[in-house]
Protein backbone atom coordinates (compact mmCIF):
# COMPACT_ATOMS: atom_id res chain seq x y z
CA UNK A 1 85.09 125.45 120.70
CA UNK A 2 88.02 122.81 120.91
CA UNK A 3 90.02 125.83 122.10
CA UNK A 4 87.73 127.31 124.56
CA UNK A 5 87.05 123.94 126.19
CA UNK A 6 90.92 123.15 126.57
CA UNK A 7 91.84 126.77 127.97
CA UNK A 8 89.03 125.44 130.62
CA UNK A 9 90.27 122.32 131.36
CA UNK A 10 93.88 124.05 131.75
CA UNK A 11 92.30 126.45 134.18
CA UNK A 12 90.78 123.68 136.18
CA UNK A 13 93.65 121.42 135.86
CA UNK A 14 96.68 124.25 137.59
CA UNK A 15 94.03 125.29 140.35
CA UNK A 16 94.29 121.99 141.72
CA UNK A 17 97.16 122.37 144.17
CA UNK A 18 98.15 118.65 143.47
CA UNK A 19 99.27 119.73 140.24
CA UNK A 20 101.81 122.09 141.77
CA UNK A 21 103.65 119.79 143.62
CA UNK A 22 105.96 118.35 141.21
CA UNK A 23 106.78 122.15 140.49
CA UNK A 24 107.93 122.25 143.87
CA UNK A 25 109.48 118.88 144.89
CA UNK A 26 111.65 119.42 141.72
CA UNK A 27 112.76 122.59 143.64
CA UNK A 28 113.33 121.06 146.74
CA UNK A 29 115.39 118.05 145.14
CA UNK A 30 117.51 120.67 142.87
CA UNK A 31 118.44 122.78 146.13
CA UNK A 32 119.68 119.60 147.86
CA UNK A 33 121.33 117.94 144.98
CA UNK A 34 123.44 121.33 145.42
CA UNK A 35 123.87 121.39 148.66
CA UNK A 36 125.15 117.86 149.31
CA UNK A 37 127.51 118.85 146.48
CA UNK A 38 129.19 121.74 148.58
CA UNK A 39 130.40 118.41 150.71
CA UNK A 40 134.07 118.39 150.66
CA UNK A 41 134.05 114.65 149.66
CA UNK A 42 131.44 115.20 146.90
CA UNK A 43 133.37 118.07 145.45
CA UNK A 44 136.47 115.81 145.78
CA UNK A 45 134.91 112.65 143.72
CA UNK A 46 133.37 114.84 141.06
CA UNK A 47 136.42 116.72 140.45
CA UNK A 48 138.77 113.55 140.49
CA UNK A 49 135.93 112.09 137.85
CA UNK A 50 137.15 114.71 135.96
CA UNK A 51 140.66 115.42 136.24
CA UNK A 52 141.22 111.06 135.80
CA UNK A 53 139.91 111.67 132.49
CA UNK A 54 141.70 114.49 131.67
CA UNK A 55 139.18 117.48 131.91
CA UNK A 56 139.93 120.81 134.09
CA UNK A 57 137.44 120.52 137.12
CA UNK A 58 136.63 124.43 137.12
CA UNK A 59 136.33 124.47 133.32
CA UNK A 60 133.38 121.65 133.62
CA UNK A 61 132.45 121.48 137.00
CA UNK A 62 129.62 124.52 135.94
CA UNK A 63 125.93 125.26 135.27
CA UNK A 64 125.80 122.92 132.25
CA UNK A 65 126.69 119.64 134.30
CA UNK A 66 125.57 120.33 136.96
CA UNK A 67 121.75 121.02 135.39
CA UNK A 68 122.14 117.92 133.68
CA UNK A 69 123.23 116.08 137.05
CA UNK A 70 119.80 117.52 138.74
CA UNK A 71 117.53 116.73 135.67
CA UNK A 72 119.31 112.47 135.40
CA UNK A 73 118.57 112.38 139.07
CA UNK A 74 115.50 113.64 139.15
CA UNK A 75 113.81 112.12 136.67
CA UNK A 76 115.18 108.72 138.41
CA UNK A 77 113.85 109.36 141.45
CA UNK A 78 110.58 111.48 140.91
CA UNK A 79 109.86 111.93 137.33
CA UNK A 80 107.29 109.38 136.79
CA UNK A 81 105.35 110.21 140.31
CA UNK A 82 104.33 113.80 139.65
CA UNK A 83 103.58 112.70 135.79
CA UNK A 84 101.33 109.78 136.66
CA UNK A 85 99.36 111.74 139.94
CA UNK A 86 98.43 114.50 137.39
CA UNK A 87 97.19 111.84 134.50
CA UNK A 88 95.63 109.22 136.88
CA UNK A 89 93.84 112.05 138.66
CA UNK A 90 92.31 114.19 135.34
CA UNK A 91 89.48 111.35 134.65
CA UNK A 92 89.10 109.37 137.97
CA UNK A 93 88.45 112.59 140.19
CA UNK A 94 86.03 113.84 138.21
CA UNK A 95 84.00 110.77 138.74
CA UNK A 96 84.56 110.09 142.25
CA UNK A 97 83.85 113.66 143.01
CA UNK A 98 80.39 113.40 140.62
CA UNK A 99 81.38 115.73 138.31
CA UNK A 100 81.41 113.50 135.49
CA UNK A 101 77.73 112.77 134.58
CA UNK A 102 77.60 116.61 134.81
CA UNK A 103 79.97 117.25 132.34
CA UNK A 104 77.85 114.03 130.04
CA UNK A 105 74.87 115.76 130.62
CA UNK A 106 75.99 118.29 128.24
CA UNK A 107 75.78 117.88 124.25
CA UNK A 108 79.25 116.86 123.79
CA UNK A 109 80.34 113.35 122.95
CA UNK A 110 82.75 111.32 125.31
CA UNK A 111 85.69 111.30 123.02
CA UNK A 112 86.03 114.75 122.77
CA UNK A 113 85.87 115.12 126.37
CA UNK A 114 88.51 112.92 126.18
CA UNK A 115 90.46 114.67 123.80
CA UNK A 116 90.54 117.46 125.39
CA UNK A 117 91.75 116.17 128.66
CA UNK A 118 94.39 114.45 126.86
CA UNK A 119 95.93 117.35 125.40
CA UNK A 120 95.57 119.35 128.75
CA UNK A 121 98.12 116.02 129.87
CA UNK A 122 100.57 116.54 127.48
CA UNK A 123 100.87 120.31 127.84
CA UNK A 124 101.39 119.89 131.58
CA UNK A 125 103.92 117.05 131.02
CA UNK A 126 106.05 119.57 128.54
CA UNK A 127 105.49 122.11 130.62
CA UNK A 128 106.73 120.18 133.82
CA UNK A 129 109.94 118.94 131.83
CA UNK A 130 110.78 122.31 130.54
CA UNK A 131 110.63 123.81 134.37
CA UNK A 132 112.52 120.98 135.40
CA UNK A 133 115.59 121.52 132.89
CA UNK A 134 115.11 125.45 133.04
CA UNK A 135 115.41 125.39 136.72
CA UNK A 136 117.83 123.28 136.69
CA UNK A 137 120.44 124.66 134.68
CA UNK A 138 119.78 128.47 136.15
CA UNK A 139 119.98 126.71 140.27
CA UNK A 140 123.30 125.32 138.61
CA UNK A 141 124.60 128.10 136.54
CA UNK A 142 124.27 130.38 139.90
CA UNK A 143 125.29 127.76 142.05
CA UNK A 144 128.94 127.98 139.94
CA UNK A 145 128.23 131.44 138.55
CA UNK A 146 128.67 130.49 134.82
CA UNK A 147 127.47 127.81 132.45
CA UNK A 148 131.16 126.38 131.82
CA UNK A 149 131.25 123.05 129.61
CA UNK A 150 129.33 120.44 129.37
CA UNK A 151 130.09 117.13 130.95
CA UNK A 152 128.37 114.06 130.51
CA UNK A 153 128.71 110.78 131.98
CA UNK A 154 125.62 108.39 132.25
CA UNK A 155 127.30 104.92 133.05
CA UNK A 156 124.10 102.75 132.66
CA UNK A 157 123.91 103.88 129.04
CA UNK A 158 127.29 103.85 128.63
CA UNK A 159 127.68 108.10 128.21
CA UNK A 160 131.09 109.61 128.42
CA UNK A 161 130.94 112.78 126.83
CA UNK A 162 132.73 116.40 126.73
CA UNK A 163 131.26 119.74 125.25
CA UNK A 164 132.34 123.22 124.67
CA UNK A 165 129.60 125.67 125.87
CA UNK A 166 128.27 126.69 122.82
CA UNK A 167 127.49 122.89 121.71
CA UNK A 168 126.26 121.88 125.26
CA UNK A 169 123.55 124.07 125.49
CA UNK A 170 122.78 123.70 122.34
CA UNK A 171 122.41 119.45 122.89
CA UNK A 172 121.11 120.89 126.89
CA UNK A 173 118.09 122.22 125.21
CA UNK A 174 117.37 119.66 122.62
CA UNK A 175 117.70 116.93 124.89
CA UNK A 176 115.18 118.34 127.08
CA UNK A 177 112.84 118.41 124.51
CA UNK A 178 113.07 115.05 123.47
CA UNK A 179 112.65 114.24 127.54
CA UNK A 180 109.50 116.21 127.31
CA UNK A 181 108.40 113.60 124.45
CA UNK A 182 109.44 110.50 125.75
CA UNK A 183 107.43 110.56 129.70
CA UNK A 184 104.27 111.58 127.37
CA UNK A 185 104.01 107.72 127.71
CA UNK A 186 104.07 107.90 131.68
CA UNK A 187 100.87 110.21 131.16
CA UNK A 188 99.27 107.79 128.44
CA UNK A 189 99.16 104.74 131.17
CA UNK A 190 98.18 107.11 133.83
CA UNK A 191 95.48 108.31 131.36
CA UNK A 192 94.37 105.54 130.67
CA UNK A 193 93.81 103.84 133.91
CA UNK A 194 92.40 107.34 135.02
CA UNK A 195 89.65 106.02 132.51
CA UNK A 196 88.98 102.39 134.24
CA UNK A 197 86.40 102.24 137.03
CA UNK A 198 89.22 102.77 140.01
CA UNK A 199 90.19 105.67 142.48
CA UNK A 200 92.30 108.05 141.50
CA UNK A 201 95.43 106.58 143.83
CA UNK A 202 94.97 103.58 142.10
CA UNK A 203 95.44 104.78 138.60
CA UNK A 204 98.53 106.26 140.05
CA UNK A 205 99.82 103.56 142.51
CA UNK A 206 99.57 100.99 138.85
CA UNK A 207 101.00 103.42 136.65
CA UNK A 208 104.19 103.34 139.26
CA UNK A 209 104.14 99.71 138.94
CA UNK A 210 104.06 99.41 135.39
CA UNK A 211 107.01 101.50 135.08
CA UNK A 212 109.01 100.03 138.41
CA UNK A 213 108.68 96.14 136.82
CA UNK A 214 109.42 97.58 133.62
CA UNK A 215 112.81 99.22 134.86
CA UNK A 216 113.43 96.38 137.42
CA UNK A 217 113.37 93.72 134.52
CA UNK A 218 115.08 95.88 132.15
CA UNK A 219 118.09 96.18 135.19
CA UNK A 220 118.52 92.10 135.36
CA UNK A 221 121.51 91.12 133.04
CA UNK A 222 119.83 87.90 131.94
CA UNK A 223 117.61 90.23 129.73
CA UNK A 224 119.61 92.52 128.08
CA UNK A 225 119.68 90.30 124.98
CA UNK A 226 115.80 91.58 124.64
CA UNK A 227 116.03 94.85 126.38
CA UNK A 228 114.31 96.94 122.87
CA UNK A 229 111.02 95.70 124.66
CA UNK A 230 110.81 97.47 127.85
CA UNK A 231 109.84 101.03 127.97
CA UNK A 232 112.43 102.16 129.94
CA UNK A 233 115.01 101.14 127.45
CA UNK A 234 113.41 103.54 124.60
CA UNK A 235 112.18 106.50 127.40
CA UNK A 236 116.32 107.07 127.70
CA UNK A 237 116.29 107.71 124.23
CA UNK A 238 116.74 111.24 125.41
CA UNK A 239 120.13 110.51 127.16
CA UNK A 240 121.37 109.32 124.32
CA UNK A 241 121.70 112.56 122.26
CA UNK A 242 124.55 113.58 124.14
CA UNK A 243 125.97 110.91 122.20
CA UNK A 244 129.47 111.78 120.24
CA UNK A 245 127.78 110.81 117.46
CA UNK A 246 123.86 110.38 118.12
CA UNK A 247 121.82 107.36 116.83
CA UNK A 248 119.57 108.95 115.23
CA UNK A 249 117.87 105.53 114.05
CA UNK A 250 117.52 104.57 117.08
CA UNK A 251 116.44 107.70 118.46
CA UNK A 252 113.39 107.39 115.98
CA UNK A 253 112.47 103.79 116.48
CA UNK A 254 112.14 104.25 120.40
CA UNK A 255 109.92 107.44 119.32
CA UNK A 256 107.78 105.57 116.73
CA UNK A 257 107.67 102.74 119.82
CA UNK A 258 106.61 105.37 122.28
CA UNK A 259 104.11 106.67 119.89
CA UNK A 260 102.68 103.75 118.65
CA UNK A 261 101.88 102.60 123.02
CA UNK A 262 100.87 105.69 123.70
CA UNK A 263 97.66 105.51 121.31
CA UNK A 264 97.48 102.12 122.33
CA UNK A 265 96.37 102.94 125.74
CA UNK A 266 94.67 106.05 125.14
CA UNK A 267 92.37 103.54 122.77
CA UNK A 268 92.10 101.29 125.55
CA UNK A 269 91.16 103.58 127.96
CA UNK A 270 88.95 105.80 125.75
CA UNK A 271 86.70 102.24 125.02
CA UNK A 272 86.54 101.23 128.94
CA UNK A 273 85.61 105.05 129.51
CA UNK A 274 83.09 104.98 126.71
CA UNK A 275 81.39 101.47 127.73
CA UNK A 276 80.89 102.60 131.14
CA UNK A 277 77.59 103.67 132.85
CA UNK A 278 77.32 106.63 134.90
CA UNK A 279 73.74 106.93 135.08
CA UNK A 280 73.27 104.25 138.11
C-alpha cells in the first residue's frame, strides 16, 4: 500500500508544472553559462587560470570542468529555490486548495500521509541533482566535444585540484551524489514549514531566508572560528571530495549533522501538522 500511495503522490507531484521549472531554469542557466564562455575575454581568463598554474588549456578546458563550473554556479545561484518551491508547496497547497481534509477523511493516519510525501521530496530532490550534473556535463562535453580532464578550483573552500579523465568522472559522479544528499536538508525546512498553518510562498520565501542568513553569517570573517555550525558550511561537504586527499571524517560528521536536522524538522513539522484542526 506504502508503494501504491507513493507512485500516486509521484504522479501528482510531476503534473504540477511548478515542479518542472527547476528542470528547465537549470537548462536555461547551463546554455548561458556556455555562451558567455565563448566571450573572448572569458576564454582568455579561464585559460590563463590554467596555463599560470601549469595545466594545458585544451587538455582541461573540456566537458569535465566545464560541467562542474555549471553545477558550482548553479547550485549558488538557484539550487535552493527550485528545492524549497517543490517542498514548501507538497503540504501547504493541498490545504489551501481543500484537498487536505479530503485526503483525512480517509482511514489513513497523518504520519503516514506524511511519510509518504516526504519520500516523494527526496526522490524529486535526487532526481533534480542528478539532471542537473547529467546535463551538465553532456551541454559541456558537446560544448568542447570531449570530456578532457578534470579541473577544479573552488576558492571559498580552498579547492585547487587536477584530474586525469578516468579519475574525474569517477570523483564527477560521486560528488554528485553526495550533492544529491546534502540539499535533502533544503527540502526538510521547506517540508516542514509546508506543515505550519502558512501559504505555500511563505514556506518557500522562509526556507530562502533560513538558508540566505545562514550563508550570509557563515561569509563574515569574524565567524569563521565557529563556522561547523551553519548549514552551509557542512552542505559543501560535497565540494570537498574533489579534495587531493578527501576528509572523509569530516565528510561524515557534516552528513551525520545534516541527518540528525533533517529529522529534527521533519519532527517538528510532523507535530504542528498533527495538532492542527482542519475540521473548522
Amino acid at each position: 500500500m506504502f508503494a501504491t500511495q507513493l507512485k500516486n503522490e509521484l504522479l501528482k507531484l510531476f503534473a504540477r508544472k511548478r515542479t518542472h521549472i527547476g528542470f528547465g531554469a537549470f537548462l536555461v542557466v547551463q546554455i548561458t553559462i556556455l555562451g558567455l564562455l565563448q566571450l573572448p575575454k572569458a576564454k582568455r581568463a579561464f585559460g590563463q587560470l590554467l596555463s599560470s598554474n601549469g595545466y594545458l588549456p585544451e587538455e582541461y578546458y573540456a566537458g569535465l570542468t566545464l560541467g562542474l563550473l555549471i553545477i558550482v554556479f548553479t547550485i549558488s545561484l538557484l539550487g535552493a529555490l527550485y528545492v524549497a518551491l517543490v517542498g514548501g508547496d507538497v503540504v501547504a497547497k493541498e490545504v489551501e486548495d481543500g484537498t487536505m481534509r479530503m485526503i483525512l477523511s480517509r482511514p489513513i493516519s497523518r504520519l503516514r500521509l506524511l511519510a509518504v510525501k516526504w519520500v516523494a521530496c527526496v526522490i524529486y530532490t535526487f532526481t533534480l541533482m542528478v539532471f542537473l550534473g547529467a546535463t551538465s556535463l553532456l551541454a559541456g562535453t558537446i560544448y568542447r566535444q570531449g570530456l578532457g580532464k578534470l579541473f577544479v578550483f573552488v576558492p571559498h573552500e580552498g579547492l585547487f585540484s587536477a584530474f586525469d579523465t578516468g579519475e574525474g568522472l569517477w570523483r564527477y559522479w560521486r560528488a554528485v551524489f553526495f550533492l544529491g544528499v546534502v540539499t535533502q536538508i533544503i527540502t526538510a525546512v521547506a517540508f516542514m514549514f509546508s506543515c505550519f498553518k502558512m501559504k505555500p510562498a511563505s514556506a518557500t520565501i522562509l526556507t530562502l531566508s533560513v538558508f540566505f542568513v545562514d550563508f550570509v553569517l557563515r561569509s563574515i570573517p569574524y565567524f569563521a572560528s565557529f563556522q561547523k555550525y551553519f548549514i552551509s558550511y557542512h552542505t559543501a561537504c560535497w565540494v570537498r571530495t574533489y579534495a587531493d586527499v578527501v576528509p572523509w571524517a569530516g565528510v561524515a560528521e557534516s552528513l551525520v549533522y545534516l541527518t540528525a536536522l533533517g529529522a529534527t524538522f521533519w519532527i517538528v513539522g510532523a507535530m504542528a501538522f498533527c495538532a492542527r484542526d482542519f475540521k473548522s
